[in-house]
N, C-alpha and C. Protein backbone atom coordinates (compact mmCIF):
# COMPACT_ATOMS: atom_id res chain seq x y z
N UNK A 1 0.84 -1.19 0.00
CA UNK A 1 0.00 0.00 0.00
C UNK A 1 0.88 1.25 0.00
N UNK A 2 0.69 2.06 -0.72
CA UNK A 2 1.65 3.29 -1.21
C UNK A 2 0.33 4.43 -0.37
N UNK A 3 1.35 4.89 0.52
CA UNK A 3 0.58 6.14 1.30
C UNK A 3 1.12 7.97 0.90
N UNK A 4 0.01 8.77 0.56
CA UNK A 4 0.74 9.96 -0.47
C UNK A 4 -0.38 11.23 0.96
N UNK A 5 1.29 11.71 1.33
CA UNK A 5 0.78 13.09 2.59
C UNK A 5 0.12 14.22 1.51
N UNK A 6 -1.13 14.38 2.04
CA UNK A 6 -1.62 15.69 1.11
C UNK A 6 -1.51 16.89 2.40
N UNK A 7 -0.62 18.28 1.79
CA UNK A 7 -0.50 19.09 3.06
C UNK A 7 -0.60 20.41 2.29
N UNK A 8 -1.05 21.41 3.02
CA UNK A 8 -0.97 23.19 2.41
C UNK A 8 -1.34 24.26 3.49
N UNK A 9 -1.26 25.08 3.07
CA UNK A 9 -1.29 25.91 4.28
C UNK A 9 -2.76 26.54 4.06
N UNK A 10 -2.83 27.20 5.17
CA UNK A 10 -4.42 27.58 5.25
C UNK A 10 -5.29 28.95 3.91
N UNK A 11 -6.29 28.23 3.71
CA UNK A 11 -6.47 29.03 2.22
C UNK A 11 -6.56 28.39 0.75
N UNK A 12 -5.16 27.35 0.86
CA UNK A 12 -4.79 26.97 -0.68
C UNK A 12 -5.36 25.95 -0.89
N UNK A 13 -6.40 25.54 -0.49
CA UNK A 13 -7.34 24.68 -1.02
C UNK A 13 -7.38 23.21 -1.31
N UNK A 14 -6.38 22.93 0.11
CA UNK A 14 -6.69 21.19 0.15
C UNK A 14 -7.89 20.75 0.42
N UNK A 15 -8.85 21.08 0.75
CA UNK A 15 -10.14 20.25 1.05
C UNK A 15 -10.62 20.03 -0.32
N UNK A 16 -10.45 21.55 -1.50
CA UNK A 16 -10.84 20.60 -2.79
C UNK A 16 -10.58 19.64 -3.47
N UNK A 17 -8.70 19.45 -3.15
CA UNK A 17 -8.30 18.12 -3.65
C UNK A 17 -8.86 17.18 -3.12
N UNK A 18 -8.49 16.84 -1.51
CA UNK A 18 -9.76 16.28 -1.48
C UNK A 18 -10.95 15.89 -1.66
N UNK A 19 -11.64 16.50 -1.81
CA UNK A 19 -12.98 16.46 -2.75
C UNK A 19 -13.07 15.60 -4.07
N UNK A 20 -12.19 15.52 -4.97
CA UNK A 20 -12.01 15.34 -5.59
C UNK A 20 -11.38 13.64 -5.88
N UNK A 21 -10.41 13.79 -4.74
CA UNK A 21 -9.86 11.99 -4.51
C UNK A 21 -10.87 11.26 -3.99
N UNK A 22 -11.83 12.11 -3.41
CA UNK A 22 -12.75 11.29 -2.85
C UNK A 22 -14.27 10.66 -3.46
N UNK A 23 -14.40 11.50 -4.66
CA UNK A 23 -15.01 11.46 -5.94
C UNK A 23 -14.52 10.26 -6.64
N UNK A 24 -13.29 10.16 -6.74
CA UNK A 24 -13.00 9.34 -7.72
C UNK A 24 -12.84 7.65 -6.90
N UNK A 25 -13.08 7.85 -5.74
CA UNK A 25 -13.06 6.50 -4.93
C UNK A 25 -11.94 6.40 -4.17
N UNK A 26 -10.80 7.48 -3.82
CA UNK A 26 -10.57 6.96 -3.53
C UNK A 26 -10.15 7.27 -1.88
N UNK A 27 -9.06 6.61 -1.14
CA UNK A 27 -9.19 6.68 0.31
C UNK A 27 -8.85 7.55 1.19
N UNK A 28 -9.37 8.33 1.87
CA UNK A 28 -8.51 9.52 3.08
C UNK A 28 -8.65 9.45 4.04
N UNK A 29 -7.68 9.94 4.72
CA UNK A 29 -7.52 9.81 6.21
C UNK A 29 -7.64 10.92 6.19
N UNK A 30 -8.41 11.91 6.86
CA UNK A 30 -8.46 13.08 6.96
C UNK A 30 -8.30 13.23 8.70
N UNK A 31 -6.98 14.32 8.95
CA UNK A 31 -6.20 14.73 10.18
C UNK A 31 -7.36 15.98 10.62
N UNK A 32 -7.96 16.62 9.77
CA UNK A 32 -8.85 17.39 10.32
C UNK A 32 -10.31 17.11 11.31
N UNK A 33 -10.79 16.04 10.49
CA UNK A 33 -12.19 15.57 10.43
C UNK A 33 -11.68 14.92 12.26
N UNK A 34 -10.46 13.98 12.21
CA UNK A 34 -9.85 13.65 13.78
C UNK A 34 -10.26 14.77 14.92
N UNK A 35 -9.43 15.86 14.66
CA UNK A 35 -9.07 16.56 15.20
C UNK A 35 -10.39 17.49 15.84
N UNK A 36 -11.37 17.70 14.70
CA UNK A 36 -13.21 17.38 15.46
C UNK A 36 -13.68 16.51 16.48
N UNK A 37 -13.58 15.42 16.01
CA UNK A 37 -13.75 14.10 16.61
C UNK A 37 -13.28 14.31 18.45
N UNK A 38 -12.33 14.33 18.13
CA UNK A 38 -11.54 14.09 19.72
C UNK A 38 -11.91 15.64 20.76
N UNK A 39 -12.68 16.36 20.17
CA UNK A 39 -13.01 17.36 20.89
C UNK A 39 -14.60 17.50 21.07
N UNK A 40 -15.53 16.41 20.36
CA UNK A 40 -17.07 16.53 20.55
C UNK A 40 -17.16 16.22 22.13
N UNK A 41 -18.69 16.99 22.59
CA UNK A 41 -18.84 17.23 24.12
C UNK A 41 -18.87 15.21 24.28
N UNK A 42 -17.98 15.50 25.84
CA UNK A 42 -17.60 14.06 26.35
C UNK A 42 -16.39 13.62 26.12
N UNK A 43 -16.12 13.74 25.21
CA UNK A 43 -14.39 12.96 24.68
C UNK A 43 -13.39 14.17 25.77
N UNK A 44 -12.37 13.13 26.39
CA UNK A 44 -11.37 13.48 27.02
C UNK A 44 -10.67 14.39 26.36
N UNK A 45 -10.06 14.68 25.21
CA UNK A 45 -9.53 15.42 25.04
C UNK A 45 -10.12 17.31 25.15
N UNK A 46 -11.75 16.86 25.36
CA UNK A 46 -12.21 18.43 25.55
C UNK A 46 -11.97 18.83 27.15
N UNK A 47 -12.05 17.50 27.81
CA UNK A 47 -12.22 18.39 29.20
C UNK A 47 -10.85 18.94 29.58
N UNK A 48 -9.73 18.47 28.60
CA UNK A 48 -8.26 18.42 29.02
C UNK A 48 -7.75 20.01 28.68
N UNK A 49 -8.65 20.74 27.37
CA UNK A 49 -8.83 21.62 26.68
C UNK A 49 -9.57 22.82 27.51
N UNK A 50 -10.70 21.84 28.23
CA UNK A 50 -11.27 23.33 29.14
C UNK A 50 -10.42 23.43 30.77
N UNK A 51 -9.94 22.39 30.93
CA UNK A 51 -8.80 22.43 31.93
C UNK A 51 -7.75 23.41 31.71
N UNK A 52 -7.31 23.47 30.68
CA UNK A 52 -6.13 23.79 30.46
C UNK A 52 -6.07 25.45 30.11
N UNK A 53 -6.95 25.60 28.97
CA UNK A 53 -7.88 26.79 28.71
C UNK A 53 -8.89 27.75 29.34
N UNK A 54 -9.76 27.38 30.15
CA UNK A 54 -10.63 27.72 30.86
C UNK A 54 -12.13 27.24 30.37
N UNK A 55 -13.23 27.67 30.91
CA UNK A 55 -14.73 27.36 30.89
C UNK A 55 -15.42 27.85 29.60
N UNK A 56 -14.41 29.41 29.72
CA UNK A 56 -14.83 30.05 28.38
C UNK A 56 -15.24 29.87 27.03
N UNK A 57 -13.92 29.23 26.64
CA UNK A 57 -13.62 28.12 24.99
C UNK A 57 -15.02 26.90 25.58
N UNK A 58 -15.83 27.05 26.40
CA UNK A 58 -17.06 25.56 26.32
C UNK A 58 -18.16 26.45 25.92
N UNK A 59 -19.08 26.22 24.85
CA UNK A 59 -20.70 26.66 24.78
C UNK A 59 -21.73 26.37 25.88
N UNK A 60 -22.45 26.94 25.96
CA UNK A 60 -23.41 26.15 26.96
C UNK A 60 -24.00 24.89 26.68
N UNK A 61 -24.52 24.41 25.74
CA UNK A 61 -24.17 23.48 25.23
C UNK A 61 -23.37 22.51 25.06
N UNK A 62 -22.51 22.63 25.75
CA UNK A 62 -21.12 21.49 25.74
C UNK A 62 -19.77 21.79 24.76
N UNK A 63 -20.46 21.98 23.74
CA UNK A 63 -19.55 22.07 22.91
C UNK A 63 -18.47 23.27 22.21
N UNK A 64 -17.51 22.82 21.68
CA UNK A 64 -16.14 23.61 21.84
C UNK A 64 -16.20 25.00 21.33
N UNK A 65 -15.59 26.04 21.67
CA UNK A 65 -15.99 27.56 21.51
C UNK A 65 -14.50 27.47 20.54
N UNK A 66 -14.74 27.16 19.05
CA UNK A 66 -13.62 26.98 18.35
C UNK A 66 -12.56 28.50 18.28
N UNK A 67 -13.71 29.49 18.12
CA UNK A 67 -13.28 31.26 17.65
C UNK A 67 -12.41 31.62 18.91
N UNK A 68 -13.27 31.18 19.89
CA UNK A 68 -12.32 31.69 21.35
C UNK A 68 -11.19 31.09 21.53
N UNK A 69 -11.06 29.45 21.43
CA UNK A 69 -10.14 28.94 21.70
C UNK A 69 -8.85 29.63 20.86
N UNK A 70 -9.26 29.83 19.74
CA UNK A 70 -8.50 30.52 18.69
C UNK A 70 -7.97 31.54 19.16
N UNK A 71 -8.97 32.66 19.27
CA UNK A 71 -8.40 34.17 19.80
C UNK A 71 -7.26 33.62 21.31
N UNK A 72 -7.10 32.76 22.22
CA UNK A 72 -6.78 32.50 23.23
C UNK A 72 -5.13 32.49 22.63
N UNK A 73 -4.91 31.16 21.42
CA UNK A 73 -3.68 30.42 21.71
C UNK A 73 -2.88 30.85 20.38
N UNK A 74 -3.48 31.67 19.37
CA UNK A 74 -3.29 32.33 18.47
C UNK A 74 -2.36 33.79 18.93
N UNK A 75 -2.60 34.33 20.41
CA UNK A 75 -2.01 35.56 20.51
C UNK A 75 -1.02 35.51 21.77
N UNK A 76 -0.79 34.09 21.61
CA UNK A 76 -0.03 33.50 22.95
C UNK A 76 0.87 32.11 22.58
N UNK A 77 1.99 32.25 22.01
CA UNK A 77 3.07 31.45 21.49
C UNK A 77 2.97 30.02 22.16
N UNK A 78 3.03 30.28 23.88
CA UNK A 78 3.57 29.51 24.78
C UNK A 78 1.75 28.24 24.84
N UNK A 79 0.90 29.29 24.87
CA UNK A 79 -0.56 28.50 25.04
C UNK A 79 -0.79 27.83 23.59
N UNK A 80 -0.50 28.43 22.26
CA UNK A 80 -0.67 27.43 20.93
C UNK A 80 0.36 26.01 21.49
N UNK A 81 1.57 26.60 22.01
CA UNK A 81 2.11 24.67 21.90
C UNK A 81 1.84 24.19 22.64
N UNK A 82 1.02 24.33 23.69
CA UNK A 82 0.15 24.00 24.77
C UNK A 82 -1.05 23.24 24.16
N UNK A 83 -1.78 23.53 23.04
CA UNK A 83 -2.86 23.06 22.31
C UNK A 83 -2.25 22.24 21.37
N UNK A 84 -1.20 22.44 21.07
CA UNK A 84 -0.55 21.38 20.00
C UNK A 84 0.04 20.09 20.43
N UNK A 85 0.58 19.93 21.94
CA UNK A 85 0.71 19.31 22.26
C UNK A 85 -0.63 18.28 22.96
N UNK A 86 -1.63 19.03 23.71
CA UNK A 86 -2.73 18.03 23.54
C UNK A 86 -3.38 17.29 23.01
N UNK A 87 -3.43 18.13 21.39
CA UNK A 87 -4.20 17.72 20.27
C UNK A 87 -3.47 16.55 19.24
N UNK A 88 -2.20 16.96 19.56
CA UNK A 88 -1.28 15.89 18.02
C UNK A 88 -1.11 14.71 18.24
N UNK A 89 -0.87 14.50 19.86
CA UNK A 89 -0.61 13.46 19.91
C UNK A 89 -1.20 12.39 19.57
N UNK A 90 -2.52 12.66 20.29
CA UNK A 90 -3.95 11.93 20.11
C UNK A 90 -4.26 11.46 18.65
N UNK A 91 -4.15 12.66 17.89
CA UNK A 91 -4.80 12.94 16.39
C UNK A 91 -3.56 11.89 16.09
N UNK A 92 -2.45 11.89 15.89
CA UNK A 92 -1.10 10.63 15.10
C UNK A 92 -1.62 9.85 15.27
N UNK A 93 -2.13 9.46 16.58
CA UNK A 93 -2.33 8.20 17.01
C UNK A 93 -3.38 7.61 16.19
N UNK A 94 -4.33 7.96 16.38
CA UNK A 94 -5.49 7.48 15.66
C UNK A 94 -5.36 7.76 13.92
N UNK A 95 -4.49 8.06 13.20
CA UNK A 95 -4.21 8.03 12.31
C UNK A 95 -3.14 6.89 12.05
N UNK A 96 -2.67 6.44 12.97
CA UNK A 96 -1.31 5.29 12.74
C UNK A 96 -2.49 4.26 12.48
N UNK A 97 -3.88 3.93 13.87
CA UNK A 97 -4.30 3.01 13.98
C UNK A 97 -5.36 2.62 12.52
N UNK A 98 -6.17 4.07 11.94
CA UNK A 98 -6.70 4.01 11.13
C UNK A 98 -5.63 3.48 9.38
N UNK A 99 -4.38 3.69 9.66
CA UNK A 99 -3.97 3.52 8.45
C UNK A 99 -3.54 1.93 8.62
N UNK A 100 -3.70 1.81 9.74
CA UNK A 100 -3.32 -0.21 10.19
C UNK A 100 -4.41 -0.77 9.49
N UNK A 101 -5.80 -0.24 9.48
CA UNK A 101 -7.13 -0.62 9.23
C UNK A 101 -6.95 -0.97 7.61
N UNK A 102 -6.59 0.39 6.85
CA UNK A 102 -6.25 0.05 5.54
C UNK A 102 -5.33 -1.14 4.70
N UNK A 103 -4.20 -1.31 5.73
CA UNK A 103 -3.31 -1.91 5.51
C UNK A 103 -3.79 -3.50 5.31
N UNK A 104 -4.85 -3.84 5.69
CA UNK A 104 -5.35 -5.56 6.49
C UNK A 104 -6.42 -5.14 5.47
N UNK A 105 -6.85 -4.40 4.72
CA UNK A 105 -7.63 -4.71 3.66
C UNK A 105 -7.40 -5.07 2.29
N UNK A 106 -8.18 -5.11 1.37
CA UNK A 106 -7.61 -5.04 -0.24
C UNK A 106 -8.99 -4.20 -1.11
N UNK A 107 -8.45 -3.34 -1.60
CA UNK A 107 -9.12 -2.61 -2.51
C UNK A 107 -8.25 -2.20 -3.35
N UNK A 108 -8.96 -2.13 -4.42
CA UNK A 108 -8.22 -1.34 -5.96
C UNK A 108 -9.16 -0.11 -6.02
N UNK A 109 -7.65 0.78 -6.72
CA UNK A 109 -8.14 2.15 -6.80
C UNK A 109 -8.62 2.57 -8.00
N UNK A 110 -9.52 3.30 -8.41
CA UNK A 110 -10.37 2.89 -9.74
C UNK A 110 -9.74 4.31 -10.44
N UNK A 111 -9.04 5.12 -10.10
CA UNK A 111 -8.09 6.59 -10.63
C UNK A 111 -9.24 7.15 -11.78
N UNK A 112 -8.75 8.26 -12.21
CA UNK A 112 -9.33 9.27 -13.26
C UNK A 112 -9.54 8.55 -14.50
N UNK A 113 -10.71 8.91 -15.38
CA UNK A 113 -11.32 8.39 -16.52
C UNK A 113 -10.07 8.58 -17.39
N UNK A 114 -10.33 7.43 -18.22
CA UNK A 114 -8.86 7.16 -19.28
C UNK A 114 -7.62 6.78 -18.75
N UNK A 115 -7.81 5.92 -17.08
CA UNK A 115 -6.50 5.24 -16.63
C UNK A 115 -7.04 4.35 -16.35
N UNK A 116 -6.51 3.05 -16.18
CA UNK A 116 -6.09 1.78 -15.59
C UNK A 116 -6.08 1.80 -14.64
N UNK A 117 -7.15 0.95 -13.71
CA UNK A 117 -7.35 0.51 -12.44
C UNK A 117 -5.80 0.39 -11.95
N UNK A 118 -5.59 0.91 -10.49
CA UNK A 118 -4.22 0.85 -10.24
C UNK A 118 -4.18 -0.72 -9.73
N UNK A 119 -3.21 -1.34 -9.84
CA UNK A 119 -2.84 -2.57 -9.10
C UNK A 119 -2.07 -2.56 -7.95
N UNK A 120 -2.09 -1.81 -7.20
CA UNK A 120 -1.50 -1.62 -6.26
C UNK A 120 -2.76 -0.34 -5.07
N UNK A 121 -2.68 -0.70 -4.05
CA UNK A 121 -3.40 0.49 -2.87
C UNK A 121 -2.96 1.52 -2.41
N UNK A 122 -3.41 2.55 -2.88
CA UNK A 122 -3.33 3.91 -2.42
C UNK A 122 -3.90 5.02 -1.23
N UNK A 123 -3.67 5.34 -0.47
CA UNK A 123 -4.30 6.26 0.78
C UNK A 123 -3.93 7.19 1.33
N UNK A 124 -4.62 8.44 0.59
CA UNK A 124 -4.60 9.52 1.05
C UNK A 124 -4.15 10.00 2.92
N UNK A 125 -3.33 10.91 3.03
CA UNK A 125 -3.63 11.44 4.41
C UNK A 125 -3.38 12.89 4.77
N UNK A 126 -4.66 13.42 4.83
CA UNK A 126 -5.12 15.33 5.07
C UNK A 126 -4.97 15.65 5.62
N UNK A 127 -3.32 16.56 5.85
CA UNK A 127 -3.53 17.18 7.56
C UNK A 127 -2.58 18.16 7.25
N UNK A 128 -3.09 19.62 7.43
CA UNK A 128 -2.77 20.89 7.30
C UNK A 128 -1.44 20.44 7.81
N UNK A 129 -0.97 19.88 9.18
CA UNK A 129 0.30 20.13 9.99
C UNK A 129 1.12 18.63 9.29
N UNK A 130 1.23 18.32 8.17
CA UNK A 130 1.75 17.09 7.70
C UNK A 130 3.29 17.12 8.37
N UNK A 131 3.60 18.10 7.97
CA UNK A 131 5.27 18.19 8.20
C UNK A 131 5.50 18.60 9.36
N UNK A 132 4.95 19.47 10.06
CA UNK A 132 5.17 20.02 11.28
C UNK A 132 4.39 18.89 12.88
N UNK A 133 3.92 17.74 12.41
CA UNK A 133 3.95 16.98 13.22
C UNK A 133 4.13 15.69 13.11
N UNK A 134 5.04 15.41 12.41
CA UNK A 134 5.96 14.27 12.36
C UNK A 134 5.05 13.45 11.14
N UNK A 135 3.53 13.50 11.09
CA UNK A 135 3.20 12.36 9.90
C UNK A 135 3.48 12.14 8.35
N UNK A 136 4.52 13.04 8.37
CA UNK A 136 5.30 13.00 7.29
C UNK A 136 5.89 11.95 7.08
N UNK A 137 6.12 11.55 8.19
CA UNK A 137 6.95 10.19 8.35
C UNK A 137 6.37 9.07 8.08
N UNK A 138 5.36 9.00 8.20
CA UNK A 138 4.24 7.84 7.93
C UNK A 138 4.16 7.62 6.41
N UNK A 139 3.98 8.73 5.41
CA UNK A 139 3.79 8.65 4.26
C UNK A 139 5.18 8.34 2.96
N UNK A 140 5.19 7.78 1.89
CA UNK A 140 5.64 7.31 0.83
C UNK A 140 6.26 8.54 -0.19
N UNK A 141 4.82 9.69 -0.11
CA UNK A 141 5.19 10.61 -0.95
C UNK A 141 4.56 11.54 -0.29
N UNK A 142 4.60 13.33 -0.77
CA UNK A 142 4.18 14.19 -0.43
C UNK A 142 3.71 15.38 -1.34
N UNK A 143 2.63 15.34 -1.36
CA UNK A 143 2.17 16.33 -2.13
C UNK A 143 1.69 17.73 -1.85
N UNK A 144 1.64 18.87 -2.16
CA UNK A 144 1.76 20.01 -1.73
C UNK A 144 0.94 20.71 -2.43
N UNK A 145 -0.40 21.48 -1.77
CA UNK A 145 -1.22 22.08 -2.27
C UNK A 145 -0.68 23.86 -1.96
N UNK A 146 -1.05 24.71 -3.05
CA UNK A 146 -0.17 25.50 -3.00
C UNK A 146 -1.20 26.71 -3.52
N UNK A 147 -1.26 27.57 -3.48
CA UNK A 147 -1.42 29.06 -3.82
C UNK A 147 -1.03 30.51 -3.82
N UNK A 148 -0.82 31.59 -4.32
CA UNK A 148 -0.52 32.79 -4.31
C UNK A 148 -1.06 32.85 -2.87
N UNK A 149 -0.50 33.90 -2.34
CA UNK A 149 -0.93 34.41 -0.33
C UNK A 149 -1.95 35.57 -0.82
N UNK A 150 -1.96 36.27 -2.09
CA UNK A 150 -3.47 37.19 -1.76
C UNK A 150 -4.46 36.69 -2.16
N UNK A 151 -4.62 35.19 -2.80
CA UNK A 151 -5.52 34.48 -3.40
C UNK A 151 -5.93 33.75 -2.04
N UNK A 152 -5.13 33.05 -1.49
CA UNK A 152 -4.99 32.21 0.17
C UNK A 152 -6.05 33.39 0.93
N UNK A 153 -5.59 34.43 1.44
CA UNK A 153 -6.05 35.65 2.16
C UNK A 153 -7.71 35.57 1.76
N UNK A 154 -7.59 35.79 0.27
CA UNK A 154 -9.35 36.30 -0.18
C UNK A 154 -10.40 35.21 0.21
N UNK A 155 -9.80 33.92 0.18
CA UNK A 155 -10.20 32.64 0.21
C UNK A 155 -10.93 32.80 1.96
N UNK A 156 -10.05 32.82 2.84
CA UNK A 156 -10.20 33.00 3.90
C UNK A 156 -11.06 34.03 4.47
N UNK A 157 -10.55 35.04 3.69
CA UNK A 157 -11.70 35.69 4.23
C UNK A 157 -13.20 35.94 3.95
N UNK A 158 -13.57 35.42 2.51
CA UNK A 158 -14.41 34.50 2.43
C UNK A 158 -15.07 33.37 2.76
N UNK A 159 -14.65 32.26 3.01
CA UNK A 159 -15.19 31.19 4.04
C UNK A 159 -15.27 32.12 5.84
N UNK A 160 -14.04 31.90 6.15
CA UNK A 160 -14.39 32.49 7.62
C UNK A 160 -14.29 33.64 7.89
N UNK A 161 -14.66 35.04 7.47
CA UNK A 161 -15.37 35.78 8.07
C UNK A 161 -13.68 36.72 8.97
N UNK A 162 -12.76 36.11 8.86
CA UNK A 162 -11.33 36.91 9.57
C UNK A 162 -11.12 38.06 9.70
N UNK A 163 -10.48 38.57 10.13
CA UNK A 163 -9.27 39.84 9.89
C UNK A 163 -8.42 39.44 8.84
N UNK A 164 -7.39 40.69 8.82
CA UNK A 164 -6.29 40.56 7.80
C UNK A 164 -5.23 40.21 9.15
N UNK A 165 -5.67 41.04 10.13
CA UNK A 165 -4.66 40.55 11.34
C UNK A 165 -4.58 38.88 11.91
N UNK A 166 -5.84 38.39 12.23
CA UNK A 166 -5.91 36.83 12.59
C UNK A 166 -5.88 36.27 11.29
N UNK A 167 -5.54 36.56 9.84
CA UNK A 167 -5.20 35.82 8.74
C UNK A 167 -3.79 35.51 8.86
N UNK A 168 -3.32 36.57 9.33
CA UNK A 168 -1.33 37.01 9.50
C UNK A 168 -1.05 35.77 10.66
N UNK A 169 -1.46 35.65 11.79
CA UNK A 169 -1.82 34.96 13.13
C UNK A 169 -1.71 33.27 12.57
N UNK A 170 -2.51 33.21 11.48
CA UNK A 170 -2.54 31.36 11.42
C UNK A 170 -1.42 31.24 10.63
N UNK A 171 -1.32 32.26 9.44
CA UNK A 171 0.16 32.10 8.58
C UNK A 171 1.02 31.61 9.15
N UNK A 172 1.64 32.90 10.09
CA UNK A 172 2.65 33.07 10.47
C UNK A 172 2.85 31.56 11.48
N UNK A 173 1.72 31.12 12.25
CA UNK A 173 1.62 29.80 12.76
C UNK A 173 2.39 28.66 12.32
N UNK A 174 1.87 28.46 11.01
CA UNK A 174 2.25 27.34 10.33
C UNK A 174 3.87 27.75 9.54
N UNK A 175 3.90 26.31 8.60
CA UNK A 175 5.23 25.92 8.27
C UNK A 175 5.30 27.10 7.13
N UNK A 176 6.47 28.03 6.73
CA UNK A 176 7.05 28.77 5.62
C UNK A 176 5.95 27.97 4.43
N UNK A 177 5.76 29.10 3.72
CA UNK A 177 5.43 28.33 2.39
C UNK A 177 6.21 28.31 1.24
N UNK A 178 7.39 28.39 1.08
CA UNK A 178 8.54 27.83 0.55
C UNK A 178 9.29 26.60 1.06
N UNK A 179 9.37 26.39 2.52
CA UNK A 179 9.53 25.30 3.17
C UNK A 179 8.90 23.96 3.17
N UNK A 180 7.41 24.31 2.97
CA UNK A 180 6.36 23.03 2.40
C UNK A 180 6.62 22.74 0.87
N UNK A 181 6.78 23.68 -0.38
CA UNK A 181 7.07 23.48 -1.08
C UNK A 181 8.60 22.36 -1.73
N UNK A 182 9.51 22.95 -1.08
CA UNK A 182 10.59 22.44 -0.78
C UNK A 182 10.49 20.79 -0.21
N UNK A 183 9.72 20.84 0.46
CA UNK A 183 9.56 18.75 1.19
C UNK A 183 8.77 17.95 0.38
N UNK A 184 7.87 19.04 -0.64
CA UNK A 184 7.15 18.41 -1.65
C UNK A 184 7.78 17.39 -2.50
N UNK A 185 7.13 16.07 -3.07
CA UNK A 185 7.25 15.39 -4.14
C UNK A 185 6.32 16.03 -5.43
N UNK A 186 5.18 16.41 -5.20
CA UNK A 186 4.44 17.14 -6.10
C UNK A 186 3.85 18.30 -5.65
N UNK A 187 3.62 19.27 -6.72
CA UNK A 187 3.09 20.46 -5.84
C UNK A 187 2.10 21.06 -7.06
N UNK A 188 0.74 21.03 -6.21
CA UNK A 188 -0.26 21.52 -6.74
C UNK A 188 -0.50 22.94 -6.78
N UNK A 189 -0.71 23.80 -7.85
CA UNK A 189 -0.81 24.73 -7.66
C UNK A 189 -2.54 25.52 -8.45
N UNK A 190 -3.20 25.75 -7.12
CA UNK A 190 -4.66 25.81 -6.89
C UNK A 190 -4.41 27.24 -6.93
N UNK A 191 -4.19 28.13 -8.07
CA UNK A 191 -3.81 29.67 -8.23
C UNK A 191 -5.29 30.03 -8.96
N UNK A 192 -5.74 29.01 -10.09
CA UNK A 192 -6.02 29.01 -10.52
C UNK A 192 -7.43 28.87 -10.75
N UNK A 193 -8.44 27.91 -11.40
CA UNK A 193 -9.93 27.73 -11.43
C UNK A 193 -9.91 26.32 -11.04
N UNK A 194 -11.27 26.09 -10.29
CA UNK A 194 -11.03 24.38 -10.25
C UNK A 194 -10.79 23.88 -11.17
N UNK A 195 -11.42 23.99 -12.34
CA UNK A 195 -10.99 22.92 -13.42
C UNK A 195 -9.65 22.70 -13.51
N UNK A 196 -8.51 23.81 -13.49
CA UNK A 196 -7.14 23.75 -13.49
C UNK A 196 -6.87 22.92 -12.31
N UNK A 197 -7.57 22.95 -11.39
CA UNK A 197 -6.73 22.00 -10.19
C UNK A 197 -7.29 20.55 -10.56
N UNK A 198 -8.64 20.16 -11.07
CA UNK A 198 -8.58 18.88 -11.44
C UNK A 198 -7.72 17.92 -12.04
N UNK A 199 -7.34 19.21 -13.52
CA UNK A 199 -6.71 18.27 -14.33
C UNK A 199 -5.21 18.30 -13.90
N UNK A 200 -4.58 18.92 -12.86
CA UNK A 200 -3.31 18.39 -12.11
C UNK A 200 -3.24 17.33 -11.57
N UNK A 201 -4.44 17.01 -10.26
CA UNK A 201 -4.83 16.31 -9.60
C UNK A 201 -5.26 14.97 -10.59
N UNK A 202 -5.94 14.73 -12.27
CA UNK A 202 -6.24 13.33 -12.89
C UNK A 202 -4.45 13.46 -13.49
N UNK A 203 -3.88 14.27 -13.73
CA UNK A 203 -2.73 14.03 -14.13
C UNK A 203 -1.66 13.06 -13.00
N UNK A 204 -1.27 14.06 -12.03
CA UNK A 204 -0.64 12.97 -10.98
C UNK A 204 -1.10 11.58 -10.87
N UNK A 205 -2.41 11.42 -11.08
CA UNK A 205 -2.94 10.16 -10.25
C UNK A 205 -2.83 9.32 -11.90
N UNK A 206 -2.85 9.98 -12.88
CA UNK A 206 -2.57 8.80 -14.38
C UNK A 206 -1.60 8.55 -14.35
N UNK A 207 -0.77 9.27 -13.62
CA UNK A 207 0.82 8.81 -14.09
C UNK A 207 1.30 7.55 -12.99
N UNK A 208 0.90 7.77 -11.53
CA UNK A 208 0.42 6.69 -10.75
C UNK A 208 0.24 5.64 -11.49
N UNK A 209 -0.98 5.29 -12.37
CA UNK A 209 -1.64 4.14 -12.42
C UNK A 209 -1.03 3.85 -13.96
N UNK A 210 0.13 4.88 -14.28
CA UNK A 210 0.40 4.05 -16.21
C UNK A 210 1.62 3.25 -15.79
C-alpha cells in the first residue's frame, strides 16, 4: 500500500483536492475531520482543553468555543504549543491506527477516466500540519497544495469571516510556504480555477496508475 501526505497551508485549497480523490473513490484519512472528533462534548480530550484553557472556549451546550479557543492560543506562542501538544498526539495516534485498518484490507483504486485501475493500494492522508507533526513520516510521498498568499487571504476571508490581522496569526503559525514546497514530491498549484486543479490532480494520479 503506497501512502501519499496531502499538506498546504491555510487558504490553498486542500479540502478541494480532497474532494475530488474522494469522488474518484478513492481513500482519506483526513487529520482534520480527527481533530473534530476528539473534541465533541464528552471525549477526554475536551475536558483536558477546558482544563487547560478555561470554561470560556465551552458553549453552553457542551460544545467547543472553536473562535475563542482561537483568539486564546493564536495571541499567545507559549498556550498554541500548549494546544498542540494536547491535540497531536492523540490525532497521530489514531491516524497510525486508522492507516493499520487500511493496511489488512484489499481494494483497488479505480483513478481518473482514461486510466487503468491501479494494481497496487493507495491512501490519502489530510492534515494541514503534515510536516510540522511528524506524519510526514508515515507517508511514501508528499504532495503540496499550493497558492498565491493574496488568493490564500481572499479565500479566507471568504469562508471564515477573519481579519487581515488573525489571517497574518494562522500564517505566520504554520510551516514557511517555501519550506512546504521544498519537502514536496508534487506540488499543486490551486492559483487558478477548479478545473485547473482537477486536471493536475487526474494528471498525478494517471501517471500513478500508467
Amino acid at each position: 500500500m503506497q501512502i501519499i501526505g496531502l499538506t498546504g497551508g491555510i487558504g490553498a485549497g486542500k479540502s478541494t483536492v480532497t474532494e475530488r480523490l474522494t469522488k474518484l473513490g478513492y481513500k482519506v484519512i483526513d487529520a482534520d475531520k480527527i481533530a473534530r472528533e476528539i473534541v465533541l462534548p464528552g471525549e477526554k480530550t475536551l475536558l483536558e482543553l477546558e482544563e487547560a484553557f478555561g470554561s470560556e472556549i465551552i458553549f453552553d451546550d457542551g460544545t467547543l468555543n472553536r473562535k475563542k479557543l482561537a483568539d486564546i492560543v493564536f495571541s499567545d506562542f507559549e498556550k498554541k504549543e500548549l494546544l498542540d501538544r494536547l491535540m497531536h498526539g492523540k490525532i497521530n495516534e489514531i491516524v497510525k491506527d486508522r492507516i493499520a485498518i487500511y493496511e489488512n484490507e484489499e481494494f483497488l483504486n479505480i483513478g481518473p477516466e482514461g486510466s487503468a485501475p491501479l494494481r497496487h493500494s493507495i491512501v490519502f492522508l489530510d492534515a494541514p500540519l503534515l510536516l510540522e507533526t511528524g506524519l510526514d513520516k508515515l507517508v511514501n510521498k508528499i504532495w503540496v497544495v499550493d497558492a498565491d498568499e493574496g488568493i490564500r487571504r481572499s479565500r479566507i476571508i471568504e469562508r471564515d469571516g477573519l481579519s487581515e490581522e488573525e489571517i497574518g496569526k494562522r500564517i505566520s503559525s504554520q510551516m514557511n510556504r517555501q519550506d512546504k514546497r521544498d519537502c514536496a514530491d508534487e506540488v499543486l498549484d490551486n492559483s487558478g480555477t477548479i478545473e485547473e486543479l482537477h486536471k493536475q490532480i487526474d494528471q498525478l494520479l494517471y501517471r500513478i496508475g500508467s
